[in-house]
PDB file of N, CA and C in Angstrom:
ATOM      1  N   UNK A   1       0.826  -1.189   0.000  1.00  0.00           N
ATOM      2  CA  UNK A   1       0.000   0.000   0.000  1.00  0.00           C
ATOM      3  C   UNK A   1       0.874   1.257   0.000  1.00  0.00           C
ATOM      4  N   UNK A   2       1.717   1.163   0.829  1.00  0.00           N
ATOM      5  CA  UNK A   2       2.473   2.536   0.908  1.00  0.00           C
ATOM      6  C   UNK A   2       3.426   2.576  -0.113  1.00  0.00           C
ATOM      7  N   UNK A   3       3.650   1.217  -1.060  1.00  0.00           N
ATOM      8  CA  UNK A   3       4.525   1.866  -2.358  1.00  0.00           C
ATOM      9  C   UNK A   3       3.524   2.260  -3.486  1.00  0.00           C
ATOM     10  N   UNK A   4       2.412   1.932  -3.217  1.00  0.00           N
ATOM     11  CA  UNK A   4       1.907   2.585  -4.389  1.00  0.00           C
ATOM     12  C   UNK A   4       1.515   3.770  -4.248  1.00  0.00           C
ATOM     13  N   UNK A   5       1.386   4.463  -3.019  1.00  0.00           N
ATOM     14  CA  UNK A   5       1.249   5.552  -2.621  1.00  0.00           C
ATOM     15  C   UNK A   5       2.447   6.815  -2.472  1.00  0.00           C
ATOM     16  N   UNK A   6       3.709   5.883  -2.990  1.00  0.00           N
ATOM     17  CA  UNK A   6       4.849   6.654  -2.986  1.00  0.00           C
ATOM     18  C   UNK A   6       4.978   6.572  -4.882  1.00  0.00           C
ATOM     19  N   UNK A   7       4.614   5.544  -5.614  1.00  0.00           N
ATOM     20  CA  UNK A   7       4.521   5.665  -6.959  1.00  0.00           C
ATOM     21  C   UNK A   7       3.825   6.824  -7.147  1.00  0.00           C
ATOM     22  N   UNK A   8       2.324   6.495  -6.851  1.00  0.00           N
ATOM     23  CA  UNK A   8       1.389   7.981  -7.178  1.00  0.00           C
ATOM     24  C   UNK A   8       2.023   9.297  -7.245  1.00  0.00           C
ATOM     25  N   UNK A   9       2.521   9.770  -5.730  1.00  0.00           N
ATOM     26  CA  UNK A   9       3.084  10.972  -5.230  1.00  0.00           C
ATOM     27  C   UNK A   9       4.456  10.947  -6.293  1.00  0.00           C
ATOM     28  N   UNK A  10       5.657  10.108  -6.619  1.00  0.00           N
ATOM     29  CA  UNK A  10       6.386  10.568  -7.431  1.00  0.00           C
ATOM     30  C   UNK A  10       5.798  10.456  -9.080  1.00  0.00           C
ATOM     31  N   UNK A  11       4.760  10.188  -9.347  1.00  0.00           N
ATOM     32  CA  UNK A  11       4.358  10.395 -11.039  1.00  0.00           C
ATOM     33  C   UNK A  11       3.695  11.813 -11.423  1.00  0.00           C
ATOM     34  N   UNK A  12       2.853  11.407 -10.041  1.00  0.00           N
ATOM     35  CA  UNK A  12       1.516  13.021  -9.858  1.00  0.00           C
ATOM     36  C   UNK A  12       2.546  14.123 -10.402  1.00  0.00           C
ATOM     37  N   UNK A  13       3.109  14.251  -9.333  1.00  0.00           N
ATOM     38  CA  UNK A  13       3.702  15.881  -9.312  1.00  0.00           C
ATOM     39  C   UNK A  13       2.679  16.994  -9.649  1.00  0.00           C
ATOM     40  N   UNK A  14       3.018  18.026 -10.042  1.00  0.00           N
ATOM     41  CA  UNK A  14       1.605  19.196 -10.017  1.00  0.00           C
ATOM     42  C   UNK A  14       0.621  18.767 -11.073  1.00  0.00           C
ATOM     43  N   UNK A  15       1.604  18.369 -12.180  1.00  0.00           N
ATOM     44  CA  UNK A  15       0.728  18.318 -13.354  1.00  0.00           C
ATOM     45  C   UNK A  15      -0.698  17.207 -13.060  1.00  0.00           C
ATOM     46  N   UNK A  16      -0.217  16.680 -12.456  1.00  0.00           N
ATOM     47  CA  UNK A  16      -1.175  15.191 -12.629  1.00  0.00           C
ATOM     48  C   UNK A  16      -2.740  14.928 -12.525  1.00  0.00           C
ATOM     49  N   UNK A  17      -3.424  16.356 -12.424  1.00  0.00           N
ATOM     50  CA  UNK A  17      -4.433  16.712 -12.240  1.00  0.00           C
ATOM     51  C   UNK A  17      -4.959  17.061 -13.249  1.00  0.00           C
ATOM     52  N   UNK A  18      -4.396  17.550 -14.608  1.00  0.00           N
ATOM     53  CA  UNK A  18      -4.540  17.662 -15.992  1.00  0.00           C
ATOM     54  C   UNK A  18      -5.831  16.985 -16.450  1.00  0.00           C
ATOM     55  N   UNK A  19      -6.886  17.550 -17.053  1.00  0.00           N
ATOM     56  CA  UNK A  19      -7.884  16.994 -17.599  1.00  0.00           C
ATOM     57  C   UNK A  19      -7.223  15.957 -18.985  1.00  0.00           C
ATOM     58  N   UNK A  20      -7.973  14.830 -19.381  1.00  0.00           N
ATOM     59  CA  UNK A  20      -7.654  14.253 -20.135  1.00  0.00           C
ATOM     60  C   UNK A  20      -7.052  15.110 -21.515  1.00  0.00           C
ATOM     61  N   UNK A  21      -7.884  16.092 -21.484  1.00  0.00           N
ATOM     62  CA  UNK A  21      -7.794  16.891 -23.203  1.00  0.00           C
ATOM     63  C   UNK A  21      -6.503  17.067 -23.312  1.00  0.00           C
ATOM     64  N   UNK A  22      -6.002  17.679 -22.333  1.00  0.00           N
ATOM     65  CA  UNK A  22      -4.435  18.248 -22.401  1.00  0.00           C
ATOM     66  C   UNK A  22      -3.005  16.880 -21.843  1.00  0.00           C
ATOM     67  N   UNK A  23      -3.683  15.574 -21.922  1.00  0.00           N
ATOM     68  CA  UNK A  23      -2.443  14.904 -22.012  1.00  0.00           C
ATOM     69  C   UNK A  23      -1.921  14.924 -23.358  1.00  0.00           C
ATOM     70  N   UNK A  24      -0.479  14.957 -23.218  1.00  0.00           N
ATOM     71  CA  UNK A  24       0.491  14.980 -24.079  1.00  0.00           C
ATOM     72  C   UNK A  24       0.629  13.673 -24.883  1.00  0.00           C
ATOM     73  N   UNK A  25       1.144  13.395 -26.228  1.00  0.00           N
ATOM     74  CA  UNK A  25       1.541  12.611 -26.603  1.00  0.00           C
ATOM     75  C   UNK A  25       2.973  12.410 -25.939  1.00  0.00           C
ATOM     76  N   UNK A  26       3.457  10.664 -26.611  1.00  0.00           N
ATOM     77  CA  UNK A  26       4.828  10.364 -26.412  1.00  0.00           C
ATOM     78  C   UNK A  26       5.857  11.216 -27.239  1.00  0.00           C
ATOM     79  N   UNK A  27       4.912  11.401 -28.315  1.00  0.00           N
ATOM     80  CA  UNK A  27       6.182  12.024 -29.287  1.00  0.00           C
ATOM     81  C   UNK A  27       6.454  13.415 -28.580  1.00  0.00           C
ATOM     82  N   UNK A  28       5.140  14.262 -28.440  1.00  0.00           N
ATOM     83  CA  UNK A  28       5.384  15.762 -27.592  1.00  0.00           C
ATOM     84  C   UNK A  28       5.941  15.614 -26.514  1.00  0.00           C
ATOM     85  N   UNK A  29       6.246  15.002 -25.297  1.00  0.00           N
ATOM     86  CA  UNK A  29       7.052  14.608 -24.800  1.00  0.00           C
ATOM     87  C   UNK A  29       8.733  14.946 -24.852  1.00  0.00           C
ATOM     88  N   UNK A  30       8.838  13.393 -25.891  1.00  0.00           N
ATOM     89  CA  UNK A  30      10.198  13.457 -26.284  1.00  0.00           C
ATOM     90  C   UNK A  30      10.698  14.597 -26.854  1.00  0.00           C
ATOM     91  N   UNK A  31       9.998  15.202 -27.832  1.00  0.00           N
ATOM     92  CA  UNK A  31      10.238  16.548 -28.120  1.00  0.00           C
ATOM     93  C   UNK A  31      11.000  17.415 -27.090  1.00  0.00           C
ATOM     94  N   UNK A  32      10.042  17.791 -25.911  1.00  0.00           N
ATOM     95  CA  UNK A  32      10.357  18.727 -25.076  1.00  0.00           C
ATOM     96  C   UNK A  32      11.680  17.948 -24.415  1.00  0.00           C
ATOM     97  N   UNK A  33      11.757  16.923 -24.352  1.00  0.00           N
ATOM     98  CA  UNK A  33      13.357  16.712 -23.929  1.00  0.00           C
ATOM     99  C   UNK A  33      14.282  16.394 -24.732  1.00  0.00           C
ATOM    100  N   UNK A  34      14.128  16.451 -25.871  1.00  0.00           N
ATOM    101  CA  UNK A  34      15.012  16.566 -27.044  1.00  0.00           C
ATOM    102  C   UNK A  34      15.615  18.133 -27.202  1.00  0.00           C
ATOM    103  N   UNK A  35      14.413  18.923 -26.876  1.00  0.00           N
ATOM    104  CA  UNK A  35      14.890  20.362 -27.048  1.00  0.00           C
ATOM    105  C   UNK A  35      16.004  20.989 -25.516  1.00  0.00           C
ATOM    106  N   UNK A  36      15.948  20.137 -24.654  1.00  0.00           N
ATOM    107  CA  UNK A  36      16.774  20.362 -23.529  1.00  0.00           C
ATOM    108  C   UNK A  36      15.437  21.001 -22.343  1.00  0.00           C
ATOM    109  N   UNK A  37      14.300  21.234 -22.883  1.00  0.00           N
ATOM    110  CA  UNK A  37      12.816  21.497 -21.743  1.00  0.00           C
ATOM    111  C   UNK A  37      13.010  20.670 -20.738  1.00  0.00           C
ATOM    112  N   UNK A  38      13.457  20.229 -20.169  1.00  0.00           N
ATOM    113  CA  UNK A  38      13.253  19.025 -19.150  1.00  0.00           C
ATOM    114  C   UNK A  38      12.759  18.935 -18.432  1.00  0.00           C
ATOM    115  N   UNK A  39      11.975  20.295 -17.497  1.00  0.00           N
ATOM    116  CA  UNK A  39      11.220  20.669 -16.650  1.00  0.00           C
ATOM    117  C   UNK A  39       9.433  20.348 -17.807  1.00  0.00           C
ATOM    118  N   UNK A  40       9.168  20.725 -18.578  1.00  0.00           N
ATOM    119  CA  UNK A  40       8.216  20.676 -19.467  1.00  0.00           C
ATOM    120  C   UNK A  40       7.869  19.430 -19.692  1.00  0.00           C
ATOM    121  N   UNK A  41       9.503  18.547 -20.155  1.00  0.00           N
ATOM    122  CA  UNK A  41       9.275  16.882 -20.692  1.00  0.00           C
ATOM    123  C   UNK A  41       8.798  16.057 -19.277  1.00  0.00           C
ATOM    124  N   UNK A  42       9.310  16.653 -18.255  1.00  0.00           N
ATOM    125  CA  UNK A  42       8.785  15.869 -16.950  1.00  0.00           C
ATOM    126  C   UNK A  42       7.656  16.294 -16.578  1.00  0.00           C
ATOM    127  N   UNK A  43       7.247  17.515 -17.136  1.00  0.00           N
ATOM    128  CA  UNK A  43       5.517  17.421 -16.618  1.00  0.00           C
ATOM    129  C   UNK A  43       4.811  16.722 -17.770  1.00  0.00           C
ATOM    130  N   UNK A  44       4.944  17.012 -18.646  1.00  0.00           N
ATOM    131  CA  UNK A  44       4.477  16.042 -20.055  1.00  0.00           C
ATOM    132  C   UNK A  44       4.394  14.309 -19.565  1.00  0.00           C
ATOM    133  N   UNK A  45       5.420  13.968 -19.388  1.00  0.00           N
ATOM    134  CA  UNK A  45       5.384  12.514 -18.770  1.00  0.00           C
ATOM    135  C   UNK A  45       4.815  12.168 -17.676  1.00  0.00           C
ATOM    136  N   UNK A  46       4.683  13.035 -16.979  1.00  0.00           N
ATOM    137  CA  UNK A  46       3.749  13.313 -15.359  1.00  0.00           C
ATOM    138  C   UNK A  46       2.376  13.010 -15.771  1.00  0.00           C
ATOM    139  N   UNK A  47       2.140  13.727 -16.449  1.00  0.00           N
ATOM    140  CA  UNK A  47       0.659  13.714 -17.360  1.00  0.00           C
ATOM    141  C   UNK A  47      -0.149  12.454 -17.792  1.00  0.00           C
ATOM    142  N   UNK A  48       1.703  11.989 -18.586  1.00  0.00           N
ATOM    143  CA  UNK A  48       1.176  10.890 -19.527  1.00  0.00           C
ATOM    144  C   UNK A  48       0.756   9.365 -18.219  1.00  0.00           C
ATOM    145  N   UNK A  49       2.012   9.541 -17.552  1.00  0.00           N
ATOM    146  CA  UNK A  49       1.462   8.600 -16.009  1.00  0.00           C
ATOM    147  C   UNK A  49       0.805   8.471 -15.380  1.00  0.00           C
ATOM    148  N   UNK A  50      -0.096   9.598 -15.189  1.00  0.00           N
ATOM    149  CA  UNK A  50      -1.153  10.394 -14.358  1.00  0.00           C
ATOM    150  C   UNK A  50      -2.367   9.711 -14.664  1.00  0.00           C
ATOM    151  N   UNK A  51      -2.420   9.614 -16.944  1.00  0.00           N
ATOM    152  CA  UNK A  51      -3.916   9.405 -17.183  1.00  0.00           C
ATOM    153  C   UNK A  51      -3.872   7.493 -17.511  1.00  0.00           C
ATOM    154  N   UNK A  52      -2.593   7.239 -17.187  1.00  0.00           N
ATOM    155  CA  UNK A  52      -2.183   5.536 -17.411  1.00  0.00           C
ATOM    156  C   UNK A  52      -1.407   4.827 -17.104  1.00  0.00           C
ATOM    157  N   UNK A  53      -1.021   4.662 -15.469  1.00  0.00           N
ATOM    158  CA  UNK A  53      -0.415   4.548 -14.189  1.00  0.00           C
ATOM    159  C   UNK A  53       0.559   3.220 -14.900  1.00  0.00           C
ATOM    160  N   UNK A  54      -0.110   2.832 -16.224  1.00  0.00           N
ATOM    161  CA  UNK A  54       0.654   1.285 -16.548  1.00  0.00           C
ATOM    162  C   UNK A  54       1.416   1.593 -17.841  1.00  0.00           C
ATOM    163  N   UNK A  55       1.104   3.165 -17.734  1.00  0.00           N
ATOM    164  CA  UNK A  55       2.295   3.142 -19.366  1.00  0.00           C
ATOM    165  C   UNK A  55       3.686   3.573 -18.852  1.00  0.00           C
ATOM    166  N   UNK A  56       4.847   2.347 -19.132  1.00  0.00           N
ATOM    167  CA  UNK A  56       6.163   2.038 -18.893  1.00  0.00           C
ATOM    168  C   UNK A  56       6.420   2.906 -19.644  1.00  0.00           C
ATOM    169  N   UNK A  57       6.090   3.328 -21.165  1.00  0.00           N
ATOM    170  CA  UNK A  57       7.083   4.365 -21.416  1.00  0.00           C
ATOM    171  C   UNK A  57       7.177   5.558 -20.883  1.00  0.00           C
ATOM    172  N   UNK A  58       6.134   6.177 -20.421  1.00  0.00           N
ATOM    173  CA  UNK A  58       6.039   7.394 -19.656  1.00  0.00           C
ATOM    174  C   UNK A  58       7.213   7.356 -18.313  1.00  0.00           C
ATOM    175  N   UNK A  59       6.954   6.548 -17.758  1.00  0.00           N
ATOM    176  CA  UNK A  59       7.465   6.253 -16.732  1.00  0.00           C
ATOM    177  C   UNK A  59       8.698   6.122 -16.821  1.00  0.00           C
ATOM    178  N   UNK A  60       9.542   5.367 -17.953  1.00  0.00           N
ATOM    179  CA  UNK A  60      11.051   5.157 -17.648  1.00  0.00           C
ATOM    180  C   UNK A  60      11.019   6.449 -18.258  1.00  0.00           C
ATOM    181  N   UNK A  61      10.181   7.282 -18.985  1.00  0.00           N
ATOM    182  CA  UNK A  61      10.642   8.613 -19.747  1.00  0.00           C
ATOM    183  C   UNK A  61      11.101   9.439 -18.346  1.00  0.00           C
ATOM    184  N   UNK A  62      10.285   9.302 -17.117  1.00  0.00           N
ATOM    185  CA  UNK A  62      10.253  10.146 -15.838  1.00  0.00           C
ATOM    186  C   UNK A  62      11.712  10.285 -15.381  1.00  0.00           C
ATOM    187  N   UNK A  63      11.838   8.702 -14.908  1.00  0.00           N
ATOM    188  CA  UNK A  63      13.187   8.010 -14.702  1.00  0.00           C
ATOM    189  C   UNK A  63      14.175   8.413 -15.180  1.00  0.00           C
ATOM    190  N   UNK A  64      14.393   8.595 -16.816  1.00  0.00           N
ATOM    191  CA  UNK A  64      15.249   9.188 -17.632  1.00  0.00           C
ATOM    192  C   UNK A  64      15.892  10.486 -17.220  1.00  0.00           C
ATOM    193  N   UNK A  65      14.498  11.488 -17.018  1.00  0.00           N
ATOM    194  CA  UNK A  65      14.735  12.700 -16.761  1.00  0.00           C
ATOM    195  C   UNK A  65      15.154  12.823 -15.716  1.00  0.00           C
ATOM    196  N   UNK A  66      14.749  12.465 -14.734  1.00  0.00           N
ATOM    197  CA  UNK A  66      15.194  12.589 -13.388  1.00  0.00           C
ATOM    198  C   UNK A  66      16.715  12.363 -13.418  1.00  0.00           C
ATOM    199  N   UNK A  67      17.027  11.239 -14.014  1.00  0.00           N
ATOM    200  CA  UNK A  67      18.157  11.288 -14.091  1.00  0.00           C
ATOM    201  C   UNK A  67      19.364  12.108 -15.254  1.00  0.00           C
ATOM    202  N   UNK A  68      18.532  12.606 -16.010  1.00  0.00           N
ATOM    203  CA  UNK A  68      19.456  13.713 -16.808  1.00  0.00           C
ATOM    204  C   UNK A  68      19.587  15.221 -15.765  1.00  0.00           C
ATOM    205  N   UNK A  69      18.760  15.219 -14.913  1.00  0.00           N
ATOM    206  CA  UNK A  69      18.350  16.185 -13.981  1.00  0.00           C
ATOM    207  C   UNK A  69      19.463  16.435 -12.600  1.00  0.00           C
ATOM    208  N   UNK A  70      20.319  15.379 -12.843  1.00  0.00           N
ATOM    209  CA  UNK A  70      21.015  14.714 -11.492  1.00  0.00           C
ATOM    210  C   UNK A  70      20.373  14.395 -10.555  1.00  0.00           C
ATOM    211  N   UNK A  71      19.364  13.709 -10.451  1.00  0.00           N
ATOM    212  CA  UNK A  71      18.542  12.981  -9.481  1.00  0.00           C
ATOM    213  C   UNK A  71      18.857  11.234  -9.735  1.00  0.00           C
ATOM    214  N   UNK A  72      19.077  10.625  -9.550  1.00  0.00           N
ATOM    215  CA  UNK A  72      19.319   9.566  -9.325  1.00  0.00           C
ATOM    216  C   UNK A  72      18.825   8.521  -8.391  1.00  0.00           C
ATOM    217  N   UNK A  73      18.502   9.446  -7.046  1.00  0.00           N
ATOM    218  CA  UNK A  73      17.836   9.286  -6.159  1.00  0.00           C
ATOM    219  C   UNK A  73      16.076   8.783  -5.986  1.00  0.00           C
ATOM    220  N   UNK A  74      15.432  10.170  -7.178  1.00  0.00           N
ATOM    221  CA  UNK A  74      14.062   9.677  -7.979  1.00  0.00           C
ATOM    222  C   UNK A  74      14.305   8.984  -8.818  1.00  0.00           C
ATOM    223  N   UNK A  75      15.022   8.892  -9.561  1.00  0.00           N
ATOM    224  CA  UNK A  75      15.114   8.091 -10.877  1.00  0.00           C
ATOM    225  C   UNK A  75      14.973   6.621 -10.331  1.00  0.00           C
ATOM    226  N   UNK A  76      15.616   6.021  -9.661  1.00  0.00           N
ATOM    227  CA  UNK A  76      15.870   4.694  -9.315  1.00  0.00           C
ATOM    228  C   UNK A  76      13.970   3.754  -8.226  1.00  0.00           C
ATOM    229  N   UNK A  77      13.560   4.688  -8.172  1.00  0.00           N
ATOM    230  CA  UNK A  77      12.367   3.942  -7.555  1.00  0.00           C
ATOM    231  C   UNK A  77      11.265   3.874  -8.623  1.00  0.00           C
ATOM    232  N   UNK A  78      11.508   5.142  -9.581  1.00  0.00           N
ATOM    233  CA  UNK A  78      10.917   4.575 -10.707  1.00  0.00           C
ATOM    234  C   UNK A  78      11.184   3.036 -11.371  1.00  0.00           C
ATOM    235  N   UNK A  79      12.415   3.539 -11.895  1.00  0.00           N
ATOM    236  CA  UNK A  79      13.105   2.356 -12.500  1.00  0.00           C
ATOM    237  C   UNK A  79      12.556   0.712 -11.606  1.00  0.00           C
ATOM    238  N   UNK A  80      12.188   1.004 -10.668  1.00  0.00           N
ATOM    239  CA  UNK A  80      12.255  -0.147  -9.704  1.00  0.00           C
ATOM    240  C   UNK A  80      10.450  -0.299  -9.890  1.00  0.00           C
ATOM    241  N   UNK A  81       9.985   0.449 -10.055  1.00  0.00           N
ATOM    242  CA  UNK A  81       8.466   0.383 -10.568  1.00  0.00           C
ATOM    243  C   UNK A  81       7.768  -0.420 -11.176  1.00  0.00           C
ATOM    244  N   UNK A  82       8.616  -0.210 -12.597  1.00  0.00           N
ATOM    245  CA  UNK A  82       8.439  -0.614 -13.470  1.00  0.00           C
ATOM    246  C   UNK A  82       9.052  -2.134 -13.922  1.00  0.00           C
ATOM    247  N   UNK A  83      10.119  -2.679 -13.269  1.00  0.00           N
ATOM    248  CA  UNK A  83      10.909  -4.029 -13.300  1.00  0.00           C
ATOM    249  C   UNK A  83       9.958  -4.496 -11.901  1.00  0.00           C
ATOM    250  N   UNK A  84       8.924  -3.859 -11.237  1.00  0.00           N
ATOM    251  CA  UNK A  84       8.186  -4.916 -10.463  1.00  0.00           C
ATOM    252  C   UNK A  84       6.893  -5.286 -11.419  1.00  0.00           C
ATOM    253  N   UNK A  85       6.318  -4.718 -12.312  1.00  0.00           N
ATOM    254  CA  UNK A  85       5.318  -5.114 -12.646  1.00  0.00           C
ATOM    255  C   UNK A  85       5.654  -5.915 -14.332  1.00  0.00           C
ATOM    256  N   UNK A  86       6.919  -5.920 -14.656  1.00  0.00           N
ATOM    257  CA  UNK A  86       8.014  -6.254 -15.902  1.00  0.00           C
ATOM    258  C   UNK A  86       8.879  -6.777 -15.581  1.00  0.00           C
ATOM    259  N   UNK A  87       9.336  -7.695 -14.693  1.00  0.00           N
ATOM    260  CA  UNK A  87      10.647  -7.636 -14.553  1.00  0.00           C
ATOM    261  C   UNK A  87      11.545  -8.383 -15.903  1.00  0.00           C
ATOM    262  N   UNK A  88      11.089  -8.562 -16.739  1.00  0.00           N
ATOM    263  CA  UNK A  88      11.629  -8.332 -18.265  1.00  0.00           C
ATOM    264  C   UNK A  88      11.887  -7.126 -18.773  1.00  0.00           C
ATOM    265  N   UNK A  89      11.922  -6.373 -18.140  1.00  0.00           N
ATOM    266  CA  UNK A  89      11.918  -4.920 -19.465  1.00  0.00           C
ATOM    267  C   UNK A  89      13.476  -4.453 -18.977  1.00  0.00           C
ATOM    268  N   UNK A  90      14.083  -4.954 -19.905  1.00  0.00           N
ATOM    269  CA  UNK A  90      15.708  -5.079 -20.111  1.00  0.00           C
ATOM    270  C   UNK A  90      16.362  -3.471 -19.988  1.00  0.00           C
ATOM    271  N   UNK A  91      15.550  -2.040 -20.261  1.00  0.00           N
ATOM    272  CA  UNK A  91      15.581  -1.063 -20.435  1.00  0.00           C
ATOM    273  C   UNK A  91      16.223  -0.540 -18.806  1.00  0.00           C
ATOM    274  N   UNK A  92      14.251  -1.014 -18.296  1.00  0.00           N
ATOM    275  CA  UNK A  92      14.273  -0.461 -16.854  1.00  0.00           C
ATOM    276  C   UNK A  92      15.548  -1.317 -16.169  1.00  0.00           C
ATOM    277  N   UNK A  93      15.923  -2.400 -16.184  1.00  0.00           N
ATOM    278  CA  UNK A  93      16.450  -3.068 -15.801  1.00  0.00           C
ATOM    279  C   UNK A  93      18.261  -2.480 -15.981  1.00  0.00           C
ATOM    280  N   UNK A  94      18.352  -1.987 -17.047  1.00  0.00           N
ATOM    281  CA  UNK A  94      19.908  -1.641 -17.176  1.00  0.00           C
ATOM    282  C   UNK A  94      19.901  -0.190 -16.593  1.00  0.00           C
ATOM    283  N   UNK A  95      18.998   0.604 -16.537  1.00  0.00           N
ATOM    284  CA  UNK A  95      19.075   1.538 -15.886  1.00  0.00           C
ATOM    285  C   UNK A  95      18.648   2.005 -14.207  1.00  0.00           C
ATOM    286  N   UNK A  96      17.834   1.266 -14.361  1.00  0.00           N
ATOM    287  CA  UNK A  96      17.958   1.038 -12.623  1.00  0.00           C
ATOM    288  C   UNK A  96      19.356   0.851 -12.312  1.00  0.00           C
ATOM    289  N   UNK A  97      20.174   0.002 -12.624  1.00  0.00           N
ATOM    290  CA  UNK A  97      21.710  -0.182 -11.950  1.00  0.00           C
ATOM    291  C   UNK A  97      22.539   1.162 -12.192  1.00  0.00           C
ATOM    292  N   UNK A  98      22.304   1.951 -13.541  1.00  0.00           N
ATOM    293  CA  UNK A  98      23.270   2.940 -13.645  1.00  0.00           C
ATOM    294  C   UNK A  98      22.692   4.245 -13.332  1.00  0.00           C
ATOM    295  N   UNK A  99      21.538   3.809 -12.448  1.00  0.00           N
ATOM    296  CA  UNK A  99      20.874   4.818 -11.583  1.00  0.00           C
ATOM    297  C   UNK A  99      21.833   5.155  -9.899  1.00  0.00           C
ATOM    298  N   UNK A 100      21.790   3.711  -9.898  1.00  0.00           N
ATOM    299  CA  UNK A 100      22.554   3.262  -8.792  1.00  0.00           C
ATOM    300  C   UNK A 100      24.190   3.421  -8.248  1.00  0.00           C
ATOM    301  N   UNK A 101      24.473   3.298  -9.642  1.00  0.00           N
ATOM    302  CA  UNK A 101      26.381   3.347  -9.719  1.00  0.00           C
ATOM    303  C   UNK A 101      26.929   5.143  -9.718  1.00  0.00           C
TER     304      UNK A 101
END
């Protein structure tokens, strides 16, 4: 109970209250962290988690950022999120560790 209640609280963030209309695509997203937005691409992905608690890409997208962000710290319980409900997803899995290192 209390990890999914610590998932929620790190996906939510402000955005997560967003009416459906204004979730973002994956591609708008990546965009905004392609352009170096990273504050933007992490509410974008906030969003995208917010309206589909089971979409992994959003989520390692979070992870990602967090960790381009120097957070490492958030990054890694994501990462750990997502290899509990996957523990195949070779992605989350190599980056969880170099979350870690």
């Amino acid at each position: 109970m209390f990890g999914a209640l610590l998932l929620t609280t790190l996906l939510a963030g402000p955005a997560g209250d967003a009416p459906a209309s204004q979730v973002p695509t994956h591609a708008e997203a990546a965009e905004l962290a392609q352009q170096g937005d990273e504050q933007a691409a992490l509410d974008a992905y906030r969003r995208l988690a917010a309206a589909n608690p089971r979409d992994h890409q959003a989520r390692l997208g979070i992870a990602r950022l967090h960790l381009a962000m120097g957070h490492p710290d958030l990054a890694e319980p994501v990462f750990r999120s997502v290899l509990l409900e996957d523990p195949k997803n070779a992605k989350a899995m190599l980056a969880a560790g170099a979350s870690l290192s």
